[in-house]
Each structure stands twice: as structure tokens, then as C-alpha cells.
PDB file of N, CA and C in Angstrom:
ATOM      1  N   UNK A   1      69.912 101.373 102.062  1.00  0.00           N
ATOM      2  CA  UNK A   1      70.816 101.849 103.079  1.00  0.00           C
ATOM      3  C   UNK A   1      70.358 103.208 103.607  1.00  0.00           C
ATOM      4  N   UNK A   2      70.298 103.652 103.020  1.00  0.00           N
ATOM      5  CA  UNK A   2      69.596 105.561 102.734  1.00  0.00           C
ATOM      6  C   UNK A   2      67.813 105.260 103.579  1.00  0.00           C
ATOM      7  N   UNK A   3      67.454 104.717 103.594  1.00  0.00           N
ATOM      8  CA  UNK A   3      65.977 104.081 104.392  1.00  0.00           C
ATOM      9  C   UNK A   3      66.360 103.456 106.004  1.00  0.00           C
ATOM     10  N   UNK A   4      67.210 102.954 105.856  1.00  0.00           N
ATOM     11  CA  UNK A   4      67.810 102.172 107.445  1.00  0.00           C
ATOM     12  C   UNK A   4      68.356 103.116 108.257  1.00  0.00           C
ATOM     13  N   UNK A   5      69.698 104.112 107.526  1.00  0.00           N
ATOM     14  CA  UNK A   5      70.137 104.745 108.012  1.00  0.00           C
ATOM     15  C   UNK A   5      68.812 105.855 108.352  1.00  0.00           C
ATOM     16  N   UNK A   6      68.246 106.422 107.677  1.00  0.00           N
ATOM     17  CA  UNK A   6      67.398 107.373 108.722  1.00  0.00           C
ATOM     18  C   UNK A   6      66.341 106.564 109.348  1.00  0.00           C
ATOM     19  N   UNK A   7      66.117 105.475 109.461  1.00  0.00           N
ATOM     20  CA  UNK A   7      64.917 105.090 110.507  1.00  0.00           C
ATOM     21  C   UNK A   7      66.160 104.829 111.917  1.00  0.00           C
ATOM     22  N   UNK A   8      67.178 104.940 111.930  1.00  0.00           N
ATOM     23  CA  UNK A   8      68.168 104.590 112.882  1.00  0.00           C
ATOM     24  C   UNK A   8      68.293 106.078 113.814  1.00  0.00           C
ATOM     25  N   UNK A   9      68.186 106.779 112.608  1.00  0.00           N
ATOM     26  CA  UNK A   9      68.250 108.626 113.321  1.00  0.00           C
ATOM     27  C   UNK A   9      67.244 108.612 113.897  1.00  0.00           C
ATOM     28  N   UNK A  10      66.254 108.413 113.670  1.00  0.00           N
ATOM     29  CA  UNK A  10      64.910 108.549 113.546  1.00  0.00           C
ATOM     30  C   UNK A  10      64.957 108.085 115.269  1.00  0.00           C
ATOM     31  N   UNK A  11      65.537 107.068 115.191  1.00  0.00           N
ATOM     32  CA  UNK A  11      65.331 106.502 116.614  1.00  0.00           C
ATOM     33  C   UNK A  11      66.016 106.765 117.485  1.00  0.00           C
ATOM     34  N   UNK A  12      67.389 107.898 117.503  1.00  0.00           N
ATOM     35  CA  UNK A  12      68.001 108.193 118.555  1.00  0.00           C
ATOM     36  C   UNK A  12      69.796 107.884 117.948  1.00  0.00           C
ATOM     37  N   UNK A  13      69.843 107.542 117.131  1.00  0.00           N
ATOM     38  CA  UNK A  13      71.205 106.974 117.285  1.00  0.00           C
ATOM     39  C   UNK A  13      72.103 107.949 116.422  1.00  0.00           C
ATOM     40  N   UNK A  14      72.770 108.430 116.627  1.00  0.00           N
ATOM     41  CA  UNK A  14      74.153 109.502 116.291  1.00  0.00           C
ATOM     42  C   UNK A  14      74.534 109.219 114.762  1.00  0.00           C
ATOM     43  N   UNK A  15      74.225 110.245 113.747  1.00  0.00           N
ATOM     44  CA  UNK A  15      74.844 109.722 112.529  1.00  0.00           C
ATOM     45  C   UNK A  15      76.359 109.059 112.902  1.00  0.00           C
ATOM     46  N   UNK A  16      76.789 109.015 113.605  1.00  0.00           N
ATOM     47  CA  UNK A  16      78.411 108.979 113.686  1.00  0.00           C
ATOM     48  C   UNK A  16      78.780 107.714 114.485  1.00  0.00           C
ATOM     49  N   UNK A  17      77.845 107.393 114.377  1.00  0.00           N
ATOM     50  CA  UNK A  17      77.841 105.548 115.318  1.00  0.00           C
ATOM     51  C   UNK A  17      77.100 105.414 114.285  1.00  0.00           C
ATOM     52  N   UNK A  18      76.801 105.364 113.013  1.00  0.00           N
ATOM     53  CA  UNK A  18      76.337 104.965 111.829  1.00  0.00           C
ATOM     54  C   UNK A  18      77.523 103.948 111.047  1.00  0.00           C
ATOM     55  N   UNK A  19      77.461 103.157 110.645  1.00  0.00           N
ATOM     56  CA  UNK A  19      78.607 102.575 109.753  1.00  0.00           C
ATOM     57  C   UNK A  19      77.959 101.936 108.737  1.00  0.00           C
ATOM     58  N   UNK A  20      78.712 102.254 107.258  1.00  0.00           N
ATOM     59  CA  UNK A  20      78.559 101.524 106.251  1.00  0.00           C
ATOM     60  C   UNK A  20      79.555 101.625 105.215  1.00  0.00           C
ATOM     61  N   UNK A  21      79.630 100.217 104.441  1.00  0.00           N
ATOM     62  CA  UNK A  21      80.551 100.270 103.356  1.00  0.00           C
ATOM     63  C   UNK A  21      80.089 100.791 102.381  1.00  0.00           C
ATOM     64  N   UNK A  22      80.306 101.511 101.512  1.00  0.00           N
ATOM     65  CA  UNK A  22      80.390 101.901 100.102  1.00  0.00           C
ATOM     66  C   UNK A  22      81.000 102.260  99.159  1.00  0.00           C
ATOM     67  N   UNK A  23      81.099 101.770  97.996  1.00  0.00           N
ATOM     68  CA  UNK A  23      82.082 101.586  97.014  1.00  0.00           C
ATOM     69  C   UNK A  23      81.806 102.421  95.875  1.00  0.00           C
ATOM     70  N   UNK A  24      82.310 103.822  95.460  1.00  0.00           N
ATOM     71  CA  UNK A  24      81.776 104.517  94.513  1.00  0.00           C
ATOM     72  C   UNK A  24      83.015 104.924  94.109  1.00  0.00           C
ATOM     73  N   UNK A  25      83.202 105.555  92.790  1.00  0.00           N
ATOM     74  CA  UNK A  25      84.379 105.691  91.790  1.00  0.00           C
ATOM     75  C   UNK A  25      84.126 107.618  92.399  1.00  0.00           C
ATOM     76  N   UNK A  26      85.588 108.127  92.753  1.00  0.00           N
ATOM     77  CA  UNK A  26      85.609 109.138  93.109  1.00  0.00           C
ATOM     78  C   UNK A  26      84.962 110.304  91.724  1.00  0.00           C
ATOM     79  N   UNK A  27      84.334 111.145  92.330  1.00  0.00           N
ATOM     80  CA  UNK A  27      84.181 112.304  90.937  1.00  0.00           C
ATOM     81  C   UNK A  27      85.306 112.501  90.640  1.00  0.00           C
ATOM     82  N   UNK A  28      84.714 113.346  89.268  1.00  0.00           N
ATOM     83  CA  UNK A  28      86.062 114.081  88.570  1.00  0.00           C
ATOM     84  C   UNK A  28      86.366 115.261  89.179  1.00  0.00           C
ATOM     85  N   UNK A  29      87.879 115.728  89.374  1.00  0.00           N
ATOM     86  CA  UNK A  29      87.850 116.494  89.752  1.00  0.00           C
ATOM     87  C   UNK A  29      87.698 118.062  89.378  1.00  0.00           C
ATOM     88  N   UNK A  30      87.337 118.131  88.024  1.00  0.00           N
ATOM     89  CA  UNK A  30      86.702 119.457  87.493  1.00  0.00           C
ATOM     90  C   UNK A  30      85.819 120.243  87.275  1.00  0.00           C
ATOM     91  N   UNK A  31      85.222 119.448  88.558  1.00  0.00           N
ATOM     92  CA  UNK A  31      84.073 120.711  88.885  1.00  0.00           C
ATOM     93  C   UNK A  31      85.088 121.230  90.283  1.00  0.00           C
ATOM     94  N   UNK A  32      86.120 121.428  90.834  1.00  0.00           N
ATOM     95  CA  UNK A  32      86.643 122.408  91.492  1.00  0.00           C
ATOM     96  C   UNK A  32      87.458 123.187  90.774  1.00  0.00           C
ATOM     97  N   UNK A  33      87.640 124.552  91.018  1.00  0.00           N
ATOM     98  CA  UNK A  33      88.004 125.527  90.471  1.00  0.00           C
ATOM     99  C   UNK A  33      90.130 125.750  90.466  1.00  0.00           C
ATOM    100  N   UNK A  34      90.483 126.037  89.795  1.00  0.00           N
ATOM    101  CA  UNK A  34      91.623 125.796  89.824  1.00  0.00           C
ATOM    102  C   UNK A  34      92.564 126.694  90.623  1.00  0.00           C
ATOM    103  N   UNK A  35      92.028 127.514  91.282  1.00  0.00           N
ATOM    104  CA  UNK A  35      92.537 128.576  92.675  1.00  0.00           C
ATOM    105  C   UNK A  35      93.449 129.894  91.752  1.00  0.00           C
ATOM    106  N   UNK A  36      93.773 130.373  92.852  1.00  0.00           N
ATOM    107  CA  UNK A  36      93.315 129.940  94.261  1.00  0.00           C
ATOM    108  C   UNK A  36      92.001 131.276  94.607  1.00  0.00           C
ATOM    109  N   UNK A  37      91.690 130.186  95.774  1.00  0.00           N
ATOM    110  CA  UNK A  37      90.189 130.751  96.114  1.00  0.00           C
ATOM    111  C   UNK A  37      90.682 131.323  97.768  1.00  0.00           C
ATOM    112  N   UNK A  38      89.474 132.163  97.877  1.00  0.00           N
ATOM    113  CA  UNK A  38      89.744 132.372  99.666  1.00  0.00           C
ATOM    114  C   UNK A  38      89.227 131.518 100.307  1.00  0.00           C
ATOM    115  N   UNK A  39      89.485 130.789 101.381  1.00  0.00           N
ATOM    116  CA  UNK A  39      89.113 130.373 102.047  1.00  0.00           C
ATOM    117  C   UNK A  39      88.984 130.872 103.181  1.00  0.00           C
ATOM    118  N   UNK A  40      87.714 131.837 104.083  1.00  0.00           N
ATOM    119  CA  UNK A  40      87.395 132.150 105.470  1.00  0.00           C
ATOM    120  C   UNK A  40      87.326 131.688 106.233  1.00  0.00           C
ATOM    121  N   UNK A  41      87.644 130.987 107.154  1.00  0.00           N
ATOM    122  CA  UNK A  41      86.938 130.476 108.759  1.00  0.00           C
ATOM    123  C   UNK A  41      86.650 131.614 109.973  1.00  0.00           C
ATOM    124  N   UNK A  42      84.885 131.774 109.716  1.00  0.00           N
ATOM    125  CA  UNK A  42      84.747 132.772 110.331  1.00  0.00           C
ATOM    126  C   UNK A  42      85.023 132.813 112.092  1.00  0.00           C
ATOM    127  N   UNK A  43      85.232 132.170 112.663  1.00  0.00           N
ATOM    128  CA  UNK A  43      85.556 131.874 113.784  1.00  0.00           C
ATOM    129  C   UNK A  43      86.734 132.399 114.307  1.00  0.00           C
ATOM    130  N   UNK A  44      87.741 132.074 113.835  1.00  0.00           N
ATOM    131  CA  UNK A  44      88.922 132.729 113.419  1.00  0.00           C
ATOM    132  C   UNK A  44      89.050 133.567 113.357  1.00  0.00           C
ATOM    133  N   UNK A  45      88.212 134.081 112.266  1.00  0.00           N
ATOM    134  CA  UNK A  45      88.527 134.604 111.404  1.00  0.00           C
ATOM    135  C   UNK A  45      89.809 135.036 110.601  1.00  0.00           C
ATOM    136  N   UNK A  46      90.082 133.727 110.051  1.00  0.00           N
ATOM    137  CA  UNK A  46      91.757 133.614 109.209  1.00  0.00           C
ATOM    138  C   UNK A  46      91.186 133.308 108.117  1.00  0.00           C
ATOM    139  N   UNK A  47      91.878 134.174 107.160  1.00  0.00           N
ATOM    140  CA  UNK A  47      91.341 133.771 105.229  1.00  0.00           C
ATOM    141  C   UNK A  47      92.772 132.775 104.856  1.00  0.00           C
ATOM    142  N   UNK A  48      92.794 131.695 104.409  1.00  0.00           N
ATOM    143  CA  UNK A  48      93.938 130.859 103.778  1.00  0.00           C
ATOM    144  C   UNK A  48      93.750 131.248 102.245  1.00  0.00           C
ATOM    145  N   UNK A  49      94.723 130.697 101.584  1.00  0.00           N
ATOM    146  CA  UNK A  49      94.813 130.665 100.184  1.00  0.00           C
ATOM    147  C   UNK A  49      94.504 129.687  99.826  1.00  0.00           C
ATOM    148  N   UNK A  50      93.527 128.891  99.032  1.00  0.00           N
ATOM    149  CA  UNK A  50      93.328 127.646  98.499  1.00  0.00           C
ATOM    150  C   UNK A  50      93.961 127.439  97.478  1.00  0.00           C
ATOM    151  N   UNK A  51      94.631 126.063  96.970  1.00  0.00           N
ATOM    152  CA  UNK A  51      94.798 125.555  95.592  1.00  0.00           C
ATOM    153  C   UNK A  51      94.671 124.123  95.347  1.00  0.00           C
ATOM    154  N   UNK A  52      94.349 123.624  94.182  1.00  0.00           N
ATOM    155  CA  UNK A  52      94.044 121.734  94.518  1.00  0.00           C
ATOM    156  C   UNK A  52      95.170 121.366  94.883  1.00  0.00           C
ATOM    157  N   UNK A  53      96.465 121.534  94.553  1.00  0.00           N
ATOM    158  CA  UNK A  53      97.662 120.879  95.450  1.00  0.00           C
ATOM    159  C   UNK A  53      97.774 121.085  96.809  1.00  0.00           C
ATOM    160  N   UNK A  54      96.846 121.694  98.157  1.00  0.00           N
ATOM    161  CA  UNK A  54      96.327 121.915  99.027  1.00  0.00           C
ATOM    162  C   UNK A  54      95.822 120.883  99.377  1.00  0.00           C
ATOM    163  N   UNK A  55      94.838 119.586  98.428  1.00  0.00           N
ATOM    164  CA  UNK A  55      93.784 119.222  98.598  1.00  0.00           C
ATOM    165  C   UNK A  55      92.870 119.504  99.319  1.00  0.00           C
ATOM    166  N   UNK A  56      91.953 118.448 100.752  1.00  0.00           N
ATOM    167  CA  UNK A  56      90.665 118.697 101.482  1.00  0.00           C
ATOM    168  C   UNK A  56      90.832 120.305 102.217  1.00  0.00           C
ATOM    169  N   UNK A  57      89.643 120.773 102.981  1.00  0.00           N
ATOM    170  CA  UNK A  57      89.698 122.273 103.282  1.00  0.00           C
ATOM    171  C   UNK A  57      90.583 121.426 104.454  1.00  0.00           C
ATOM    172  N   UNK A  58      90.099 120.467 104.559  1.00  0.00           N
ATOM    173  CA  UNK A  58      91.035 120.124 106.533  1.00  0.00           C
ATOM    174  C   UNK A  58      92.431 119.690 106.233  1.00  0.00           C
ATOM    175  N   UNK A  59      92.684 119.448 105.383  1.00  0.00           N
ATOM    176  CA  UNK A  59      94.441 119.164 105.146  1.00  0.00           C
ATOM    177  C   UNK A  59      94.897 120.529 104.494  1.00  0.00           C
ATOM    178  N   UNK A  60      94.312 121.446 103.988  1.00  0.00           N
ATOM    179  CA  UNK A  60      94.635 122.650 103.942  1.00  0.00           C
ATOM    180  C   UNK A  60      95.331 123.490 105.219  1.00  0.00           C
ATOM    181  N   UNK A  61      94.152 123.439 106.032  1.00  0.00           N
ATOM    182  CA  UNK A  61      93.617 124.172 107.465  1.00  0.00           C
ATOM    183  C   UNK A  61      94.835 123.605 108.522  1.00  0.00           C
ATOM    184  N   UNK A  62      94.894 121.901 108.537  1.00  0.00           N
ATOM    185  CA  UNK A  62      95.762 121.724 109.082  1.00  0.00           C
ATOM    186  C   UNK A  62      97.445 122.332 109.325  1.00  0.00           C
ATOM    187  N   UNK A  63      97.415 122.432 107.683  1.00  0.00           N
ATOM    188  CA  UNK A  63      98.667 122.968 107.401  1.00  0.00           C
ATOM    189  C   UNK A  63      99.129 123.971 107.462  1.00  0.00           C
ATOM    190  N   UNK A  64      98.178 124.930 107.847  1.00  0.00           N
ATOM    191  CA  UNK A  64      98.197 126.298 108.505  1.00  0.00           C
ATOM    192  C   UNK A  64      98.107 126.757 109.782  1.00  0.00           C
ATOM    193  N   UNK A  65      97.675 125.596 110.321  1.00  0.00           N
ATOM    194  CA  UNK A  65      98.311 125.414 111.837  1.00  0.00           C
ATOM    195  C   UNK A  65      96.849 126.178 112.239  1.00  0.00           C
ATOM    196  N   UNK A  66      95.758 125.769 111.599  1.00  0.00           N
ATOM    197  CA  UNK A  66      94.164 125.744 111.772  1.00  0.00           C
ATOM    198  C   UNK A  66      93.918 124.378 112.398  1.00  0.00           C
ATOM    199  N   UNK A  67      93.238 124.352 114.152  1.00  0.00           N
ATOM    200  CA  UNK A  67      92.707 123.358 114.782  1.00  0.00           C
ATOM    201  C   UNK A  67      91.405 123.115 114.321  1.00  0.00           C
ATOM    202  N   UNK A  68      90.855 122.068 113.054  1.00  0.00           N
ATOM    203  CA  UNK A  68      89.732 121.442 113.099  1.00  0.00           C
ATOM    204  C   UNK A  68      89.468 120.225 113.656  1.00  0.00           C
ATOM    205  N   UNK A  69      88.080 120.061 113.687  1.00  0.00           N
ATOM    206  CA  UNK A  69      88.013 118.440 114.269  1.00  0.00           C
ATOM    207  C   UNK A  69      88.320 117.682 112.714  1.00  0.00           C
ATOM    208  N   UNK A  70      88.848 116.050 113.564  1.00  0.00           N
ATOM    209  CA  UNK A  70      88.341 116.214 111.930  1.00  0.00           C
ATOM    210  C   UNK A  70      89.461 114.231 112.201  1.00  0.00           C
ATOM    211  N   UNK A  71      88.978 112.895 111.791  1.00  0.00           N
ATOM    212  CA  UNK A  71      89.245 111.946 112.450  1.00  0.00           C
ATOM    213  C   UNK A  71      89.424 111.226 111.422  1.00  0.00           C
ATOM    214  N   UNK A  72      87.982 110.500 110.684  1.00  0.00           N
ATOM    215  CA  UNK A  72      88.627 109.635 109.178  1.00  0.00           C
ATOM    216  C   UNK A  72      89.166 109.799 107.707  1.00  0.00           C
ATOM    217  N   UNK A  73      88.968 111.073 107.418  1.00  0.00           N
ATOM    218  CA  UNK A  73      89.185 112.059 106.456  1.00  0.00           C
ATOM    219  C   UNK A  73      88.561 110.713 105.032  1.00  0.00           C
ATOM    220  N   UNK A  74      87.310 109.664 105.573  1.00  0.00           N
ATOM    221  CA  UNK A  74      86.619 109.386 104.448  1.00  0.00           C
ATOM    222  C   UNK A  74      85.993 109.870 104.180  1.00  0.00           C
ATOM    223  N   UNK A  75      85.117 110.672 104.674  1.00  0.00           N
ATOM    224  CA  UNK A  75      83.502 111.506 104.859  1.00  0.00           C
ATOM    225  C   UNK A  75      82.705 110.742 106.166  1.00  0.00           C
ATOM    226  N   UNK A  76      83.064 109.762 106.392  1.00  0.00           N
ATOM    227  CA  UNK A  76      81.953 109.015 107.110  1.00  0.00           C
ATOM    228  C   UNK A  76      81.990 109.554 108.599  1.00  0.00           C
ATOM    229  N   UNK A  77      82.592 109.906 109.037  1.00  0.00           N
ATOM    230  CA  UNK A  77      82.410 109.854 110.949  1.00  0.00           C
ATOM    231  C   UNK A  77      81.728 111.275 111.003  1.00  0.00           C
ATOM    232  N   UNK A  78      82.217 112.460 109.992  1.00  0.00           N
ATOM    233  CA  UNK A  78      80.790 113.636 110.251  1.00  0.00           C
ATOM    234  C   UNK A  78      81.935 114.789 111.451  1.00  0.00           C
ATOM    235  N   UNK A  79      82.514 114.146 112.018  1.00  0.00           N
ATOM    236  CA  UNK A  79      83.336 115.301 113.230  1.00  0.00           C
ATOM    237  C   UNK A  79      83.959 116.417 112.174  1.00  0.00           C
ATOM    238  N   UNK A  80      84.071 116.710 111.028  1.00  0.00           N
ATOM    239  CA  UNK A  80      84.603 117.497 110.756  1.00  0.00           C
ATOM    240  C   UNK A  80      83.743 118.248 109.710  1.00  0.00           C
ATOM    241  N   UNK A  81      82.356 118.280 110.241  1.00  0.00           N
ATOM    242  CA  UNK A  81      81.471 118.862 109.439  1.00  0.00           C
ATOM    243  C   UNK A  81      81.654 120.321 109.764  1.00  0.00           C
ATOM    244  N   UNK A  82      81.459 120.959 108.607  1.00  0.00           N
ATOM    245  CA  UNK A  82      81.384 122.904 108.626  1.00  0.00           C
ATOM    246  C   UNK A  82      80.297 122.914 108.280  1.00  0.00           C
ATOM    247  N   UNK A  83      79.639 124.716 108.512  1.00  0.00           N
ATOM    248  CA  UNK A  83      78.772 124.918 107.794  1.00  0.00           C
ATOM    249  C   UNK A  83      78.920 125.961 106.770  1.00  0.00           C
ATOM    250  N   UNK A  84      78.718 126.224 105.498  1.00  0.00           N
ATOM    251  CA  UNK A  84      78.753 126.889 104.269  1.00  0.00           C
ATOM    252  C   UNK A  84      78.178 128.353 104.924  1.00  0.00           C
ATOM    253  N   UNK A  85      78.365 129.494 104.914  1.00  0.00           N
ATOM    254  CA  UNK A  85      77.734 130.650 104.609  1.00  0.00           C
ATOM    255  C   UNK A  85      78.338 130.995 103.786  1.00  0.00           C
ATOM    256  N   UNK A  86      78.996 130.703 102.820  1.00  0.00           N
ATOM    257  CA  UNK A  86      79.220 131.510 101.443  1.00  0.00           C
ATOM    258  C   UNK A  86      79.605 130.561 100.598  1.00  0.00           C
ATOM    259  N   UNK A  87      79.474 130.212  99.466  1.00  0.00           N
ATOM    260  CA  UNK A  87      80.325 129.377  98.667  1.00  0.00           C
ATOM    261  C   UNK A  87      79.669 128.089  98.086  1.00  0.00           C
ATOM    262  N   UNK A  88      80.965 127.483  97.519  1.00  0.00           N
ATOM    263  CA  UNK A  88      80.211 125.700  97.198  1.00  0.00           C
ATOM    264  C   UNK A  88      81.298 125.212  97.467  1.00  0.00           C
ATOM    265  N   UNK A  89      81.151 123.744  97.538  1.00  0.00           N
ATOM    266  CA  UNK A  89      82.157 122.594  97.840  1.00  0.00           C
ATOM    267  C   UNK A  89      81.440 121.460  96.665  1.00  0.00           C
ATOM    268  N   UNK A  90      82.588 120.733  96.579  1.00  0.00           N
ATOM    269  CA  UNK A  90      82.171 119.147  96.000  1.00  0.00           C
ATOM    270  C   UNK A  90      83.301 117.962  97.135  1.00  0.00           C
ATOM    271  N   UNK A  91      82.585 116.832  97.027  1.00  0.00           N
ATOM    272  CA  UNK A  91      83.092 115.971  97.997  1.00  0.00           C
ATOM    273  C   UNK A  91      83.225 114.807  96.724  1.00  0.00           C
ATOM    274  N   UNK A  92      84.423 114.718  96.436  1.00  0.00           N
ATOM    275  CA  UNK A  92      85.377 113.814  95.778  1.00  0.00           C
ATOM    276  C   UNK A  92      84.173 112.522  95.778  1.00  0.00           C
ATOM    277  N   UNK A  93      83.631 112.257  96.551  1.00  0.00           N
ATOM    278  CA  UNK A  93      83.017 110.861  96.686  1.00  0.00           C
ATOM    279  C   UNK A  93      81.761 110.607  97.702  1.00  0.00           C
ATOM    280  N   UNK A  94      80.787 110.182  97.349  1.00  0.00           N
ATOM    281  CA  UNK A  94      79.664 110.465  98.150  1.00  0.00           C
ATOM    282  C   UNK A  94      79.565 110.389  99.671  1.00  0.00           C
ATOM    283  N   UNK A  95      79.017 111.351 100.096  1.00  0.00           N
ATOM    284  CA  UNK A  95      78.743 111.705 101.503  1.00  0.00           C
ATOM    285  C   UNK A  95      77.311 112.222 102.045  1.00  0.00           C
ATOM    286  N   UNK A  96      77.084 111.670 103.300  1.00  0.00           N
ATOM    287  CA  UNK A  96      76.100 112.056 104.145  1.00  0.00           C
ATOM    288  C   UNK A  96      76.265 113.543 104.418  1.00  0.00           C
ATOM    289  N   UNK A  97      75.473 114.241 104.193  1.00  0.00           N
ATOM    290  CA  UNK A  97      75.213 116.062 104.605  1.00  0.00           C
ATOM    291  C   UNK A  97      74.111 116.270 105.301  1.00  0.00           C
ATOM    292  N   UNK A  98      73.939 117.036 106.645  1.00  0.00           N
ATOM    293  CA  UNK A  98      72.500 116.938 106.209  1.00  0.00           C
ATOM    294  C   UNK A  98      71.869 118.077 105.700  1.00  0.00           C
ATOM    295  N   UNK A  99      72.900 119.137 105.317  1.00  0.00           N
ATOM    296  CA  UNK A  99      72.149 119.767 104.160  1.00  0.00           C
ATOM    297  C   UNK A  99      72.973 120.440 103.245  1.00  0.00           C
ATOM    298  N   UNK A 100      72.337 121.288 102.089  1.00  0.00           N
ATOM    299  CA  UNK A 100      73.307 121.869 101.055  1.00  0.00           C
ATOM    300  C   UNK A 100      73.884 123.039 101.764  1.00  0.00           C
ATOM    301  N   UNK A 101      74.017 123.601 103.103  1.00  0.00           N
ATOM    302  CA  UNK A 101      74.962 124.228 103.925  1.00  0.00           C
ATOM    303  C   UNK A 101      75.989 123.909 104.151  1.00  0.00           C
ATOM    304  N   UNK A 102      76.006 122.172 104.445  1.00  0.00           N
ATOM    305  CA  UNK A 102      77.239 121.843 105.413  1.00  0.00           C
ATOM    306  C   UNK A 102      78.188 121.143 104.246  1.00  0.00           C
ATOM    307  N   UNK A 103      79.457 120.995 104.833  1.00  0.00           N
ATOM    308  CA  UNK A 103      80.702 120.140 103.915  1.00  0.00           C
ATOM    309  C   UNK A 103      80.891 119.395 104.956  1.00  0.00           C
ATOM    310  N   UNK A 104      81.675 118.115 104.604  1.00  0.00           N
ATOM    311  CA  UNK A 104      82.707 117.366 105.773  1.00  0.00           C
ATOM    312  C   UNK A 104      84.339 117.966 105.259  1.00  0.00           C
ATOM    313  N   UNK A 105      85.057 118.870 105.656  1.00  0.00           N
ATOM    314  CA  UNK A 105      86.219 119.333 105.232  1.00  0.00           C
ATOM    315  C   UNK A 105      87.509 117.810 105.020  1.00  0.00           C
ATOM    316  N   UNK A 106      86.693 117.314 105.901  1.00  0.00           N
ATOM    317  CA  UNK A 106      88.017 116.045 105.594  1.00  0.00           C
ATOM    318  C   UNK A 106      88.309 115.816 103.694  1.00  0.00           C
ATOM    319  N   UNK A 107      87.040 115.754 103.258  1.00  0.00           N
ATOM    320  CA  UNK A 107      87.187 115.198 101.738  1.00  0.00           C
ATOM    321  C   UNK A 107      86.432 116.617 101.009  1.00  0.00           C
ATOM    322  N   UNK A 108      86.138 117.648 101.469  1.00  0.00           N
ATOM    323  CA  UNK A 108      85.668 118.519 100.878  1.00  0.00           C
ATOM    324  C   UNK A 108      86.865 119.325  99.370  1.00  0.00           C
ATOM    325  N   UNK A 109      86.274 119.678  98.352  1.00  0.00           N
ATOM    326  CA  UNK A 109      86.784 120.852  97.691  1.00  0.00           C
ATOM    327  C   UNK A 109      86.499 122.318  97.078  1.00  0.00           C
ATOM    328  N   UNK A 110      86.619 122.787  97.296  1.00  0.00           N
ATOM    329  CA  UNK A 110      86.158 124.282  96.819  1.00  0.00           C
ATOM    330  C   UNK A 110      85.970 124.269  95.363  1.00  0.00           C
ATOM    331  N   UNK A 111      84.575 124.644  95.079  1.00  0.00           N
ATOM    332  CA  UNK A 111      84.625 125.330  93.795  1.00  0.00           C
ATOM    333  C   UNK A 111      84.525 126.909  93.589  1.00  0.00           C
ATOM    334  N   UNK A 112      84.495 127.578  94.948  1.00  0.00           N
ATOM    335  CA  UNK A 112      84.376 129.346  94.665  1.00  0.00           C
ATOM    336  C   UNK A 112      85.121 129.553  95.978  1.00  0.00           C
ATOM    337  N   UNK A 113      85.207 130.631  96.155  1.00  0.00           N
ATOM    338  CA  UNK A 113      85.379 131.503  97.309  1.00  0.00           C
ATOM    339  C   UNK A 113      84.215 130.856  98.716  1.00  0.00           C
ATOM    340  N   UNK A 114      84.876 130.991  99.492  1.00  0.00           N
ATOM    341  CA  UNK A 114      84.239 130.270 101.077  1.00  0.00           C
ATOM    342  C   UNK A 114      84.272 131.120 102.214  1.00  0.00           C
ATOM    343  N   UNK A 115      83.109 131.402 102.473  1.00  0.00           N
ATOM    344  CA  UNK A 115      83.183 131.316 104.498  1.00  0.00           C
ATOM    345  C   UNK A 115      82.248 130.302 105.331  1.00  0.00           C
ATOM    346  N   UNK A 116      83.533 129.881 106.022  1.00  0.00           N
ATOM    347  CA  UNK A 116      82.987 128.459 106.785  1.00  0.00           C
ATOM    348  C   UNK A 116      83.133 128.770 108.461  1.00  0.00           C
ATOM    349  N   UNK A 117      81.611 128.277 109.273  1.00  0.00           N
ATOM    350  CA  UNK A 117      82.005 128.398 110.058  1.00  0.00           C
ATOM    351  C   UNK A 117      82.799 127.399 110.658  1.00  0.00           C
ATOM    352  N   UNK A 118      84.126 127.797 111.334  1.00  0.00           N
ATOM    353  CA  UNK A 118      84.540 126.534 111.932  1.00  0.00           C
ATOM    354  C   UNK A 118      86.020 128.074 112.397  1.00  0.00           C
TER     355      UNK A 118
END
């Protein structure tokens, strides 16, 4: 899948018109940190309070009356990708990145302190 999908990039086509099923047992959730953490959006520039009863950074963000993009909240469609300048995330369940910068906030979680651009 991981071979198709990039000969597909490769050729022009939008990770996000990409589709595939996959079936993986969510991580545990203790590699995120038990809060609360800051969360930055440098854009904003608004710091939220994180905690796992918060869950994803985008159902956080939402709830703070923070406009992200942000559409299947599986990982897969990519519109609600950030990019990391400070911090780490874990994603509950495997996801396309295309690098150790970016999160998809839909399913993202904090394990430290964050500034994201968005």
C-alpha cells in the first residue's frame, strides 16, 4: 500500500484523493503525558491548556472557539495537518505524515509542551 500510494504522489495525485482501508488496534495511550501541557498556535498566537479529557489538539482547539481545518478526524484526508516547531505528538493510530514535523490534529496527542503552526 505504502509503494502504490507514493508511486500515485509520484504522479501528481493529492495525498487527499488518496483512499485506503486500514485496520490497526489503536496505541496505548501512555505515551501522552497526563497535562496539562501548553498548547501554542503560533498564528494566533493563543496558548490553550491541554488535558487527555480534551482529547485530539482539534477537538481541543475547537472547543476554544479555535478555527482549524480539519474534516474526518480519522487521520486520513490530511486537511488538518499542523506543523510541529516545538514539541511531540502521538497519533492514537497510524497515519500518513510527511514528516516528523507535522501532526494531523484531528487524532493527534500531546506528549510535551507544543507550538503549532496553525
Amino acid at each position: 500500500m505504502r509503494e502504490f500510494t507514493a508511486g500515485l504522489v509520484a504522479r501528481g495525485v493529492p495525498r487527499f484523493a488518496i483512499f485506503q482501508e486500514r485496520f490497526d488496534a489503536p496505541r496505548p495511550s501512555a505515551a501522552t503525558h497526563p497535562g496539562p501541557l501548553a498548547i501554542r498556535f503560533l498564528r494566533s498566537d493563543q496558548v490553550l491548556s491541554w488535558t487527555p479529557a480534551q482529547g485530539s489538539l482539534l477537538a481541543m482547539a475547537e472547543a476554544a472557539g479555535l478555527a482549524l481545518s480539519g474534516g474526518c478526524r480519522v487521520g486520513q484526508c490530511e486537511s488538518c495537518r499542523l506543523t510541529l516547531r516545538r514539541g511531540h505528538v502521538v497519533h492514537p493510530a497510524h497515519v500518513d505524515v510527511v514528516s516528523a514535523d507535522d501532526c494531523l490534529a484531528c487524532v493527534a496527542m500531546p506528549c510535551s509542551d507544543l507550538d503549532l503552526e496553525g
